[in-house]
Protein backbone atom coordinates (compact mmCIF):
# COMPACT_ATOMS: atom_id res chain seq x y z
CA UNK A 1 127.15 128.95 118.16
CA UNK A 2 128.95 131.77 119.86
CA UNK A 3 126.80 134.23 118.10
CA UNK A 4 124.20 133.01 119.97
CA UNK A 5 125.13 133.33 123.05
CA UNK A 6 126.40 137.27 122.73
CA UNK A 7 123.24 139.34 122.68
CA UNK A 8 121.10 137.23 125.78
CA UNK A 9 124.29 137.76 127.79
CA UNK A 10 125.21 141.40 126.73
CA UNK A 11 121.89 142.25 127.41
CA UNK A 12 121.77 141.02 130.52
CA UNK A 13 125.28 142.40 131.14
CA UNK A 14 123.77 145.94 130.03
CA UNK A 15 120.50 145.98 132.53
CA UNK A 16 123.04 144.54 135.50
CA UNK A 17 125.24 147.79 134.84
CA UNK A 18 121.83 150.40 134.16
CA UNK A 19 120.81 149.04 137.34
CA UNK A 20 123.85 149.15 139.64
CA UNK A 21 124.33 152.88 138.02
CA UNK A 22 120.77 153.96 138.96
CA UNK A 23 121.45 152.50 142.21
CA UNK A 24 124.76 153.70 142.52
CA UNK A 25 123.47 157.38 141.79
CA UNK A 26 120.24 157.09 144.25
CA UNK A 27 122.89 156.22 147.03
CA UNK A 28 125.06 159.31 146.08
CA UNK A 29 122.49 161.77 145.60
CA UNK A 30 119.80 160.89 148.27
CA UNK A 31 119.01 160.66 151.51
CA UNK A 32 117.20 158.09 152.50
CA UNK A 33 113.69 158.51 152.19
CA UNK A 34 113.99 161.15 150.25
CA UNK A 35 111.66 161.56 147.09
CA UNK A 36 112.32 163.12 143.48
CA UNK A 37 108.56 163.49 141.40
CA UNK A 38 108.21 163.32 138.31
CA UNK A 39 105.18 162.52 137.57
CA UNK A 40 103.71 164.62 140.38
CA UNK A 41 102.18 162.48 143.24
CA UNK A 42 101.87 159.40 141.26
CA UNK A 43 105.43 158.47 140.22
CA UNK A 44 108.74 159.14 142.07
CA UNK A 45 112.02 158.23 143.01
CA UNK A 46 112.02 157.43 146.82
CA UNK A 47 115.39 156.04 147.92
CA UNK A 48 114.29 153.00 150.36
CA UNK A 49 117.02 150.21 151.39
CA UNK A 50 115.04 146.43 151.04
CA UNK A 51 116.78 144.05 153.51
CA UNK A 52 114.90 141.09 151.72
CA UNK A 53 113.26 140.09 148.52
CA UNK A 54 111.59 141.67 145.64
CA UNK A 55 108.50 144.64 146.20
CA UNK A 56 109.76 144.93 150.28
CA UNK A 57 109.16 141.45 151.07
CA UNK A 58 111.65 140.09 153.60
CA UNK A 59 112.81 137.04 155.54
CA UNK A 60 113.60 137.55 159.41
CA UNK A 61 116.88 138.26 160.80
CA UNK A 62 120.63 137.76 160.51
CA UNK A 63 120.28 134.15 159.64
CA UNK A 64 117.17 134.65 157.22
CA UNK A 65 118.92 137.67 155.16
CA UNK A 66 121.68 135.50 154.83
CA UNK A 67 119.79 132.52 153.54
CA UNK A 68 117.94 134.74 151.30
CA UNK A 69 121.79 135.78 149.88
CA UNK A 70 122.52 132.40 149.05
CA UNK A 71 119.27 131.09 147.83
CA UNK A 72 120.07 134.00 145.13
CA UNK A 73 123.08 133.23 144.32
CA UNK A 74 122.07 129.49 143.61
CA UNK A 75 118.91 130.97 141.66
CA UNK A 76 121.63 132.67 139.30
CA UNK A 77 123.24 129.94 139.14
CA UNK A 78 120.77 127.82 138.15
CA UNK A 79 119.21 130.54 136.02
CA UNK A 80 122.47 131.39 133.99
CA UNK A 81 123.03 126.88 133.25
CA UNK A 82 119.04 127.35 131.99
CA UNK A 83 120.31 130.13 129.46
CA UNK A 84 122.93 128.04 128.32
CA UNK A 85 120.75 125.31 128.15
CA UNK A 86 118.06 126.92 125.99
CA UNK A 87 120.68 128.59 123.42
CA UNK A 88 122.33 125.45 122.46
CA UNK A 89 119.10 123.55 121.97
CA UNK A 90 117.83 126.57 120.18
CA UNK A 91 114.78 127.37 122.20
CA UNK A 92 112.84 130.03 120.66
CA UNK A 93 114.39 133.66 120.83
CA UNK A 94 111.57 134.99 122.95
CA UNK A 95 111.81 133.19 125.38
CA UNK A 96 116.06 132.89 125.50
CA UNK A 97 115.79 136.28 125.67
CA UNK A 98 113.02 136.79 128.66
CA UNK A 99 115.66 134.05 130.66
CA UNK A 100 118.21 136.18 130.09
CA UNK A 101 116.25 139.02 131.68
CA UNK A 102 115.52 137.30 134.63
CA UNK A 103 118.65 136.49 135.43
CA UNK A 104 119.91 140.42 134.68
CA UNK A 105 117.82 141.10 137.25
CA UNK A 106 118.58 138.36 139.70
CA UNK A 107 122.13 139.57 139.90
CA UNK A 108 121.82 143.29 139.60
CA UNK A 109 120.32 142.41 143.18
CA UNK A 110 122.84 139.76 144.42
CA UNK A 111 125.15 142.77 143.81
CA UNK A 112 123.34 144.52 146.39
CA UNK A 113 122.96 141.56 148.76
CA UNK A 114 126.59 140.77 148.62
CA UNK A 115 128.69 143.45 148.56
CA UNK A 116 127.02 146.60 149.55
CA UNK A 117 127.11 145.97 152.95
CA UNK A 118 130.97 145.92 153.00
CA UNK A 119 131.23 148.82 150.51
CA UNK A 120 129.23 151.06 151.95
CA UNK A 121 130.53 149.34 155.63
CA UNK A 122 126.98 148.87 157.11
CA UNK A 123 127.09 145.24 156.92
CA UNK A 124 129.64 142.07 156.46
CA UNK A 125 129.70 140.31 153.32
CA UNK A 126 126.76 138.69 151.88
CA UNK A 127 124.39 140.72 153.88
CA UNK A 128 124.07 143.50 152.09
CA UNK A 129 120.73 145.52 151.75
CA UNK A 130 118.93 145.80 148.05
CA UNK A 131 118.22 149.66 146.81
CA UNK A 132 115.09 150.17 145.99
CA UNK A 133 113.73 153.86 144.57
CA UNK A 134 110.93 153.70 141.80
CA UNK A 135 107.37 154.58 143.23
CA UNK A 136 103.73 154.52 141.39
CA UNK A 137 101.39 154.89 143.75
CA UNK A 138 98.59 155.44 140.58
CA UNK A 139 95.28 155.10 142.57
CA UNK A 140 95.39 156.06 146.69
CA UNK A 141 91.87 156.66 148.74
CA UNK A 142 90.43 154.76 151.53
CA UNK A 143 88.08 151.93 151.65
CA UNK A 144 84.25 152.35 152.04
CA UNK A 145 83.12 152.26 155.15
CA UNK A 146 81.22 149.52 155.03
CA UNK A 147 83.48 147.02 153.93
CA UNK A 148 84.92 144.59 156.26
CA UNK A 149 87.98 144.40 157.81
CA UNK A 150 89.39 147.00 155.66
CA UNK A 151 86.75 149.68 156.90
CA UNK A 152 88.08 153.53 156.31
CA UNK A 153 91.46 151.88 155.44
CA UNK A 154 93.49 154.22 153.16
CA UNK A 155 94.88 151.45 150.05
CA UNK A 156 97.10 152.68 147.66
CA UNK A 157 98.05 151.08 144.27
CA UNK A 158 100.72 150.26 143.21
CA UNK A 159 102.30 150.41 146.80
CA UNK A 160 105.56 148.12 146.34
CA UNK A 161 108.67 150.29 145.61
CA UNK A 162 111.31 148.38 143.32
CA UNK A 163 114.31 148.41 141.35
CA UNK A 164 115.06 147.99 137.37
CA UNK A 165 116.46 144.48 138.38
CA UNK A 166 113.08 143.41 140.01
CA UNK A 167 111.67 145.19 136.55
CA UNK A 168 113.51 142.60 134.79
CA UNK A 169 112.58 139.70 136.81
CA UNK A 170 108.76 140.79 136.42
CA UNK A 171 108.59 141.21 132.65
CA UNK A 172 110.69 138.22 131.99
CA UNK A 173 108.17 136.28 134.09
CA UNK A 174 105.69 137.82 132.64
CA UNK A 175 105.76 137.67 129.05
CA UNK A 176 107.10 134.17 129.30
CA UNK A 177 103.55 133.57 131.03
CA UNK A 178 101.88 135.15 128.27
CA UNK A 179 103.64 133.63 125.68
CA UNK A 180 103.96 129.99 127.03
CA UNK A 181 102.33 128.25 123.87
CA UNK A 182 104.26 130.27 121.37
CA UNK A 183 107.92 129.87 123.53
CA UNK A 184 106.95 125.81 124.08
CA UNK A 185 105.32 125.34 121.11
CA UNK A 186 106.46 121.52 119.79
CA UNK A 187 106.45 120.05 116.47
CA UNK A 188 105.38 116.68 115.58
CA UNK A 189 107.36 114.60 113.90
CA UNK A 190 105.98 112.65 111.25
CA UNK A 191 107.00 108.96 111.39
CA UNK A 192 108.51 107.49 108.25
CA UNK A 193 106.26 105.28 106.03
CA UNK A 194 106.70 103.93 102.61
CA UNK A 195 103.86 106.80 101.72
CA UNK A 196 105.75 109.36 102.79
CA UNK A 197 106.62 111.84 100.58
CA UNK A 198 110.63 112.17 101.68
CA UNK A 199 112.13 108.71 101.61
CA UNK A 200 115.48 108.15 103.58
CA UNK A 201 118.40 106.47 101.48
């Protein structure tokens, strides 16, 4: 049983540490708001600190970012019993594995949350902001002018800036979306009859 349990954790122990390097390096070698292209004007590093959730999103002040901190940490906690849960009723591999990337990337951003603040000495424990630095803006322009509310509006797609922890989050969701049936797939049990073709002693 042990063997099961050592590549879902080591691989999310391996995209916690990829991300808190990236992170790590961003923080060291940018200013913020600073960009690094390299795929011209449609993908970038831009070093951007995310006082809230995933993609920018954000919950109101001191009292908010902290409850946002500790909703987290009971998400990982909750996540990580899940895991457990799923490997030792051997749940199907996909989807063990798509867990386990959710909650990588669910603590490579409580690491953020929690201790960066002190670390860095911009903030007191467990408010902490998230680095965020991976930018696609694939499609930009500006709406037609006559379409409402949005009339001569410049949109841009794929406008959220992220981190490889809310990567993780998003294709773990993701492919456990697409691959519901297959992941939750149940067998029937065939009752026992005097037909049947196994017959218990």
């Amino acid at each position: 049983m042990k063997a099961a349990y050592t590549k879902p954790f080591l691989t999310a122990a391996f995209i916690v540490l990829l991300d808190q390097i990236i992170k790590i390096w961003v923080r060291k070698h940018m200013l913020l708001g600073e960009e690094i292209h390299f795929l011209g004007d449609r993908g970038m590093l831009r070093y951007t600190e995310n006082p809230g959730m995933a993609f920018g999103m954000e919950l109101g002040g001191e009292m908010g970012k902290l409850t946002l901190t500790l909703f987290r940490i009971v998400a990982v906690c909750g996540i990580g019993y899940g895991l457990v849960y799923l490997i030792k009723h051997k749940y199907h591999r996909g989807l063990i594995m798509m867990v386990a990337l959710i909650l990588a990337g669910a603590m490579g951003n409580i690491v953020d949350s929690v201790f960066y603040g002190v670390i860095y000495g911009y903030a007191p424990l467990f408010h902490g902001s998230v680095v965020d630095m991976f930018y696609f803006p694939l499609l930009t322009g500006h709406f037609p002018a006559w379409m409402p509310f949005w009339s001569r509006e410049e949109f841009i797609f794929f406008r959220p800036i992220f981190n490889l922890a809310d990567s993780a989050i998003s294709v773990g969701v993701i492919l456990i979306l697409f691959n519901q049936k297959r992941y939750f797939k149940h067998e029937e049990v065939e009752e026992s009859s005097p037909n049947s073709e196994m017959v218990e002693d």
